[in-house]
C-alpha atoms as a PDB file:
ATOM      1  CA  UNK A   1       0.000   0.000   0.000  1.00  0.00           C
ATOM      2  CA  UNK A   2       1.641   3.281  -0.863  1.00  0.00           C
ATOM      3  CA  UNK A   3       1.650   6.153   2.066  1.00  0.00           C
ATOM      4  CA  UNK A   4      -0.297   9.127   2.063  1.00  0.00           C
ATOM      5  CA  UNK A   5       1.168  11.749   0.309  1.00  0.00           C
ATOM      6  CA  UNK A   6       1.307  15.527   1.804  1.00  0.00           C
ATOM      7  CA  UNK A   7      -0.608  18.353  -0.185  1.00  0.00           C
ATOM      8  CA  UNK A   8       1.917  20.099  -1.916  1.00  0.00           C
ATOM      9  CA  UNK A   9      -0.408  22.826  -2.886  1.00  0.00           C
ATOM     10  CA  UNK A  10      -0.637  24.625   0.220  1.00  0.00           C
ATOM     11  CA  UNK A  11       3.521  25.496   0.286  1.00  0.00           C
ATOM     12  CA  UNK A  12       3.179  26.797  -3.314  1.00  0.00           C
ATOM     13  CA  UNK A  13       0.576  28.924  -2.834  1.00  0.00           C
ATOM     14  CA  UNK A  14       1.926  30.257  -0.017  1.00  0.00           C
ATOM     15  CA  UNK A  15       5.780  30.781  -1.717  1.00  0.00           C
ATOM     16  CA  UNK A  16       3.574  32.850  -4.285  1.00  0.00           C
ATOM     17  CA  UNK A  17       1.372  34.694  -2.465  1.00  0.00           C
ATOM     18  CA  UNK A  18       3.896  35.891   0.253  1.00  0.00           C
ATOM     19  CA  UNK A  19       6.478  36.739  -2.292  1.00  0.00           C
ATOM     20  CA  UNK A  20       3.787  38.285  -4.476  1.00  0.00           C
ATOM     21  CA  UNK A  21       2.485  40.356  -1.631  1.00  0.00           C
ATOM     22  CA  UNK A  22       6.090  41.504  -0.592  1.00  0.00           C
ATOM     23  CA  UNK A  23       6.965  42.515  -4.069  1.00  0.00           C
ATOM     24  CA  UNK A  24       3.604  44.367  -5.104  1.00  0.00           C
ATOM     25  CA  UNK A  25       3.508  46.464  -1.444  1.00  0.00           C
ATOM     26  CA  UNK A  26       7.105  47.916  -3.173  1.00  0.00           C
ATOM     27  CA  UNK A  27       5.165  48.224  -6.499  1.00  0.00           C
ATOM     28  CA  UNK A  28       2.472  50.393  -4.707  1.00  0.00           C
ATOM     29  CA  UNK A  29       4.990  52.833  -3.997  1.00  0.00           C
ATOM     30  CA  UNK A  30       5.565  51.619   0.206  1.00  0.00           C
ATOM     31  CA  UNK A  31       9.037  50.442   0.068  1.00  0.00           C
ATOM     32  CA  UNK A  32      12.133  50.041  -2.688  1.00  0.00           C
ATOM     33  CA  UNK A  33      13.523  46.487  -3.571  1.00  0.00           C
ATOM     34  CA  UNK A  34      16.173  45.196  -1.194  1.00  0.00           C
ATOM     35  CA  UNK A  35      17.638  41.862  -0.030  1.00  0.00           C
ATOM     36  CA  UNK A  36      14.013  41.284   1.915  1.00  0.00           C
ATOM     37  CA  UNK A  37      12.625  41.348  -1.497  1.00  0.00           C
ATOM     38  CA  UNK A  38      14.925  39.396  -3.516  1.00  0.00           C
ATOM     39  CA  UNK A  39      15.935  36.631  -0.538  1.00  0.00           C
ATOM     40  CA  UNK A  40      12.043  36.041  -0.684  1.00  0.00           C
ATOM     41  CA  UNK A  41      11.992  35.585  -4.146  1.00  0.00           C
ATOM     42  CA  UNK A  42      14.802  33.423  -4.856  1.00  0.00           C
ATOM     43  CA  UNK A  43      13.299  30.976  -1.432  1.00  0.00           C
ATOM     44  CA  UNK A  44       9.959  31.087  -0.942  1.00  0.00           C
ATOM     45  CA  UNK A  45       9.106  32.052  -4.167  1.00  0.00           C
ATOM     46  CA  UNK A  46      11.812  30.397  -6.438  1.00  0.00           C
ATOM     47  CA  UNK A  47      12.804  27.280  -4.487  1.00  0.00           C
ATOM     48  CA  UNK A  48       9.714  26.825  -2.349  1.00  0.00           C
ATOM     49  CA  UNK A  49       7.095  26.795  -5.427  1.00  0.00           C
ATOM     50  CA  UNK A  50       9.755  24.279  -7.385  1.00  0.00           C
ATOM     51  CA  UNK A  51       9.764  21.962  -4.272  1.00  0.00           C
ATOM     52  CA  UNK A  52       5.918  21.826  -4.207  1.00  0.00           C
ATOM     53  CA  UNK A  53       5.658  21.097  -7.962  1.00  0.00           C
ATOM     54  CA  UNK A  54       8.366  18.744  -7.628  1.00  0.00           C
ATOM     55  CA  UNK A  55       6.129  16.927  -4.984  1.00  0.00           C
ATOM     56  CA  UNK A  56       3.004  17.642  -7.592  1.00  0.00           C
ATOM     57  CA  UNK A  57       4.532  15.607  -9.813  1.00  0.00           C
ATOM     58  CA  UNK A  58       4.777  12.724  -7.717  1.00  0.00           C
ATOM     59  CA  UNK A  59       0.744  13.036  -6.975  1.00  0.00           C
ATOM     60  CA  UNK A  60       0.157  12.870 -10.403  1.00  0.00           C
ATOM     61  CA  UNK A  61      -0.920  16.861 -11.197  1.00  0.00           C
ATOM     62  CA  UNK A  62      -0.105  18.161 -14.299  1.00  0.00           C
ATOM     63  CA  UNK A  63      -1.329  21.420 -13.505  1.00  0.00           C
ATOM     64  CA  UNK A  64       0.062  21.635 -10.098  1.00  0.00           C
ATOM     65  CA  UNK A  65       3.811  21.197 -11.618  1.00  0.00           C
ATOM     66  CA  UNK A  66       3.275  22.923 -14.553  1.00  0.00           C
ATOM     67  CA  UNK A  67       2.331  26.030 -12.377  1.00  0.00           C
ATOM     68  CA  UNK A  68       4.599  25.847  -9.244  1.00  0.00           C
ATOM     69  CA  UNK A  69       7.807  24.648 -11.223  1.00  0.00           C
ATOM     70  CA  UNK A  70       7.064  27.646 -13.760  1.00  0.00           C
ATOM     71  CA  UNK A  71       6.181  30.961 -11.350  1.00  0.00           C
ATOM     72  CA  UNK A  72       9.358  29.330  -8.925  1.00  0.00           C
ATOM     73  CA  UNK A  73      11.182  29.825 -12.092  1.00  0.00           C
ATOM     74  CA  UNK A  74       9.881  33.172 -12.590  1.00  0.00           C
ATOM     75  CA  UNK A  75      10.816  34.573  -9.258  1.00  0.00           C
ATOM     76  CA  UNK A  76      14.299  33.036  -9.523  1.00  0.00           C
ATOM     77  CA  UNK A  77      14.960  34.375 -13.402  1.00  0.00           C
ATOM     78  CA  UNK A  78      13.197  37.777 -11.976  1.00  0.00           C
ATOM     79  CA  UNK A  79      15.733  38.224  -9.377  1.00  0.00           C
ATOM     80  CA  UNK A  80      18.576  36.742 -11.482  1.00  0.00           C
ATOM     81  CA  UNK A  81      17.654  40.170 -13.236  1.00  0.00           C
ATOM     82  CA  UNK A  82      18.039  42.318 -10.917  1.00  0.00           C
ATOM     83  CA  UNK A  83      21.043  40.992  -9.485  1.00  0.00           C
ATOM     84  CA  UNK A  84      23.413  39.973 -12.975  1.00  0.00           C
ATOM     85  CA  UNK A  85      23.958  43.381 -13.300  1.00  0.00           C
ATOM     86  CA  UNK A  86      25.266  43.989 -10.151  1.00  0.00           C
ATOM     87  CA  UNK A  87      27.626  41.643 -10.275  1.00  0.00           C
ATOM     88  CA  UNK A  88      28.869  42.684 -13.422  1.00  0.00           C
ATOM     89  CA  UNK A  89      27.631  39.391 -14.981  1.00  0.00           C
ATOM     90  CA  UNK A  90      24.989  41.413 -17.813  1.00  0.00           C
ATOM     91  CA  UNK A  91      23.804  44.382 -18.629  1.00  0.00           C
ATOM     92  CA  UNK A  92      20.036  46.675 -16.914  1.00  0.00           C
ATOM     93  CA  UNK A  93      17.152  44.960 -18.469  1.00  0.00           C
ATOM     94  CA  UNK A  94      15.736  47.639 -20.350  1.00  0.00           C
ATOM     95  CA  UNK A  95      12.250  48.907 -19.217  1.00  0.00           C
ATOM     96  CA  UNK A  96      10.492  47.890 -22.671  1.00  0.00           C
ATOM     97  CA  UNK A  97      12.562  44.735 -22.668  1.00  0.00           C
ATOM     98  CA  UNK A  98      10.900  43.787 -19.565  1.00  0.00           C
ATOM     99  CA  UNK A  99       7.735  44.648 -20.616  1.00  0.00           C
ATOM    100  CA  UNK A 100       7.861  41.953 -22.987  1.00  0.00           C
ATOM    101  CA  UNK A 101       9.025  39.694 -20.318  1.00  0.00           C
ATOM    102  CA  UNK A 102       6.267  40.415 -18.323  1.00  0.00           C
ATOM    103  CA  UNK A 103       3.775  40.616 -21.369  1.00  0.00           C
ATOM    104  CA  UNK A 104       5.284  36.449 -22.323  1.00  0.00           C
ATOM    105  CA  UNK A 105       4.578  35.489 -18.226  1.00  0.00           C
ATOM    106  CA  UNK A 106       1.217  37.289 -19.014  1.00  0.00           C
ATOM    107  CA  UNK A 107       0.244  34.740 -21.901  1.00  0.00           C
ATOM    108  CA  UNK A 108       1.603  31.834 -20.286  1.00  0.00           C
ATOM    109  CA  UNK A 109      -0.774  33.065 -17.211  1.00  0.00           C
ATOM    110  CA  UNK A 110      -3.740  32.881 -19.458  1.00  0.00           C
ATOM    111  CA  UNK A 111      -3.584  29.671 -20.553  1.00  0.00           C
ATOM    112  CA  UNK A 112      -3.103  28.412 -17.085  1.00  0.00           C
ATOM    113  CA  UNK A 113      -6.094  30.502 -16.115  1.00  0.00           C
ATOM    114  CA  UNK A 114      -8.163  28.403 -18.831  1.00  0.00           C
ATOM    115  CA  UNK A 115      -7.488  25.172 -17.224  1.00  0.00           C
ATOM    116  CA  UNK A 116      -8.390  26.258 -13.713  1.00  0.00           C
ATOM    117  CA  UNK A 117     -12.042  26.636 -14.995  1.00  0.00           C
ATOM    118  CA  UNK A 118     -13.405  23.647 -13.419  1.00  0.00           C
ATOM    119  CA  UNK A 119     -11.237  24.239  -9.969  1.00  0.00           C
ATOM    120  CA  UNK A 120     -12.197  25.786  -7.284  1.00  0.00           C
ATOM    121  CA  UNK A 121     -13.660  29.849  -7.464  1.00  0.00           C
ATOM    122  CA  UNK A 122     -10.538  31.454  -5.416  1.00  0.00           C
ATOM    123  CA  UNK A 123      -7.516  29.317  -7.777  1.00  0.00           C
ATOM    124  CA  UNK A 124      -9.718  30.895 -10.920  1.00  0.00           C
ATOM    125  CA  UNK A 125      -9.439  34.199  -9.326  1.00  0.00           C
ATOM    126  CA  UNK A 126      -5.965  34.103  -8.326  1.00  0.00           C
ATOM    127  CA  UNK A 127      -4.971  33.537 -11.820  1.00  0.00           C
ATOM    128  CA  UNK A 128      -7.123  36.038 -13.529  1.00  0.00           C
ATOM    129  CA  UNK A 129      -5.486  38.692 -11.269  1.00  0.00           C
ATOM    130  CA  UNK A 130      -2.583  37.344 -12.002  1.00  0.00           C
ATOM    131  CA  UNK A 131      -3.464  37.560 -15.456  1.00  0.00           C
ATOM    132  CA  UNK A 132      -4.348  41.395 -15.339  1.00  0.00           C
ATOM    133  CA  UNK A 133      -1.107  41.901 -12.775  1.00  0.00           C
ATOM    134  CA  UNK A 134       1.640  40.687 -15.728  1.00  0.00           C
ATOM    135  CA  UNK A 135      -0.659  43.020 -18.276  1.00  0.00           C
ATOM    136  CA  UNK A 136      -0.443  45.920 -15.513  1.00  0.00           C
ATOM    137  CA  UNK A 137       3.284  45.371 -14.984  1.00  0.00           C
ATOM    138  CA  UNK A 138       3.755  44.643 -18.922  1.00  0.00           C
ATOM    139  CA  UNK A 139       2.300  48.276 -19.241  1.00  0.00           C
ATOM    140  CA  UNK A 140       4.355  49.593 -16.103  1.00  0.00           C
ATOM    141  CA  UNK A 141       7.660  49.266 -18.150  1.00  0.00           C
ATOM    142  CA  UNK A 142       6.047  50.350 -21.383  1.00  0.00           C
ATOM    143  CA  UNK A 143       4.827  53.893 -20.233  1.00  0.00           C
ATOM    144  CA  UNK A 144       6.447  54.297 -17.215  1.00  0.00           C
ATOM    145  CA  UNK A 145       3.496  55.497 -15.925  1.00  0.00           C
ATOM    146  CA  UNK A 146       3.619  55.645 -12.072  1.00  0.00           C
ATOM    147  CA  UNK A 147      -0.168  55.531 -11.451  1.00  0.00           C
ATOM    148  CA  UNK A 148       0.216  52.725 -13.932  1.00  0.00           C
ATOM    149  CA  UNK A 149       3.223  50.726 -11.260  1.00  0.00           C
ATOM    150  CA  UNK A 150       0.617  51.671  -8.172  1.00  0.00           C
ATOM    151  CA  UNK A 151      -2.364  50.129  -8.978  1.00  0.00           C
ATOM    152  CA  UNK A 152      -0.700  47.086 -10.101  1.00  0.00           C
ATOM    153  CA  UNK A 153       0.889  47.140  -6.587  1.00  0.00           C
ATOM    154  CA  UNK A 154      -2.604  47.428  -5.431  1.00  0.00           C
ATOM    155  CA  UNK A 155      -3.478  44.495  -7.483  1.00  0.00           C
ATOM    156  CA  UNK A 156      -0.898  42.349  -6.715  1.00  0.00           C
ATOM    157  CA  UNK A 157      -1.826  42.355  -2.933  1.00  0.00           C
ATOM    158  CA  UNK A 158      -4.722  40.945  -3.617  1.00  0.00           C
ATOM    159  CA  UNK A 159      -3.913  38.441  -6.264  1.00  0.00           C
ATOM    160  CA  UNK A 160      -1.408  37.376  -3.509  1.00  0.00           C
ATOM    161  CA  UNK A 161      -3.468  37.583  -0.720  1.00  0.00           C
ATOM    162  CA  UNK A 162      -6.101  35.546  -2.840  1.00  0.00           C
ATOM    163  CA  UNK A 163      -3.435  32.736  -3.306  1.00  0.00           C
ATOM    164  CA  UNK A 164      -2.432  33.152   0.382  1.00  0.00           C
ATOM    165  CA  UNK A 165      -5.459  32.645   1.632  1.00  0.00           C
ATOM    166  CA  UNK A 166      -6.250  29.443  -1.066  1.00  0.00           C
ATOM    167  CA  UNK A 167      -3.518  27.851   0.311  1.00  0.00           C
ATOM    168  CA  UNK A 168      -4.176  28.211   3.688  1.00  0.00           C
ATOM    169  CA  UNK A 169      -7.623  27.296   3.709  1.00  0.00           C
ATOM    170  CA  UNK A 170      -6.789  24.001   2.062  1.00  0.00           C
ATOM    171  CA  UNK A 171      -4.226  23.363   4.959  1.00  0.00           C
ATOM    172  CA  UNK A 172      -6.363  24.510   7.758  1.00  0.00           C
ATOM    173  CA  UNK A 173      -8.993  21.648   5.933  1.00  0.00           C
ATOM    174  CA  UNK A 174      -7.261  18.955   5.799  1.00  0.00           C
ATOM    175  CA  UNK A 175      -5.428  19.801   9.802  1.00  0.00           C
ATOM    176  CA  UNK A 176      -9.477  19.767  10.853  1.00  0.00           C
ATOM    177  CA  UNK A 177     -10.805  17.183   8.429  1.00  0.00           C
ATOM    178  CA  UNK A 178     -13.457  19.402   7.419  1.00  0.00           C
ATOM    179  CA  UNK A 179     -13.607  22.622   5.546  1.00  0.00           C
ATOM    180  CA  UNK A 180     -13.690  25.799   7.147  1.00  0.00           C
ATOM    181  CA  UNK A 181     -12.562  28.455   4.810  1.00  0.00           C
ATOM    182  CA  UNK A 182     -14.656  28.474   1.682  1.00  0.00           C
ATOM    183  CA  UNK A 183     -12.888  28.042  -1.658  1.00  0.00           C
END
């Protein structure tokens, strides 16, 4: 008989939505980027969301390590970004050019928001802000538009707070056996 696996799901959403909270309360204009920002990226959002879709894998969900393999890779190649250049290692990404790289994680968001269609309410909303988030910050580097950077701040929070709360509701169910947070 094969052991009962863990729930991976509830350590991926969490690596996202904390690091996606941290980042976007700097994006609404509270704080700038520092090693708090990037050490959370590269852990709990790089290696934390890998980890879980690592363990995804081995339950058998596509979608599970599809998504937390590919957003822990996003927060580690986002950092990577920031920090190449100063170490000498490349070159500032160029505000348009990371529009683009924002606008390609924005596609790939939408397509993962198609298959959560038949999943629960809250993982369908946490991609579609997630969807209009990459669009926000996509149109961030394109304009420069500060008003533009703030409210995708704003709407980060609560895409991460969404996914935050997603993942903690399925933990606090299966701790109780019952479920106590809707989802």
């Amino acid at each position: 008989m094969e052991p009962k696996l863990a729930n991976p799901g509830p350590l991926g959403l969490a690596g996202f939505g904390l690091t996606t909270i941290l980042l976007n309360i700097h994006n609404a204009g509270f704080f700038p980027v520092s090693a708090m920002t990037m050490a959370m990226g590269i852990f709990m959002g790089g290696f934390a969301q890998i980890i879980a879709g690592i363990l995804e894998y081995r339950r058998g969900n596509s979608f599970g390590t599809v998504a937390f393999i590919a957003y822990g890779s996003f927060w580690i190649s986002l950092v990577t970004t920031w920090i190449l250049p100063k170490l000498g290692m490349a070159e500032p990404t160029p505000p348009d050019y990371m529009g683009w790289y924002l606008a390609v994680w924005g596609i790939f968001s939408v397509f993962m928001t198609i298959a959560t269609l038949k999943s629960s309410k809250v993982l369908t909303f946490v991609f579609v802000t997630l969807d209009i988030l990459f669009l926000l910050l996509a149109l961030y580097n394109w304009t420069g538009s500060k008003l533009i950077g703030m409210i995708a701040g704003w709407e980060g929070i609560v895409c991460g707070a969404a996914a935050l709360y997603l993942g903690m509701a399925e933990l606090v169910e299966e701790r109780l056996e019952k479920r106590v947070l809707p989802y």
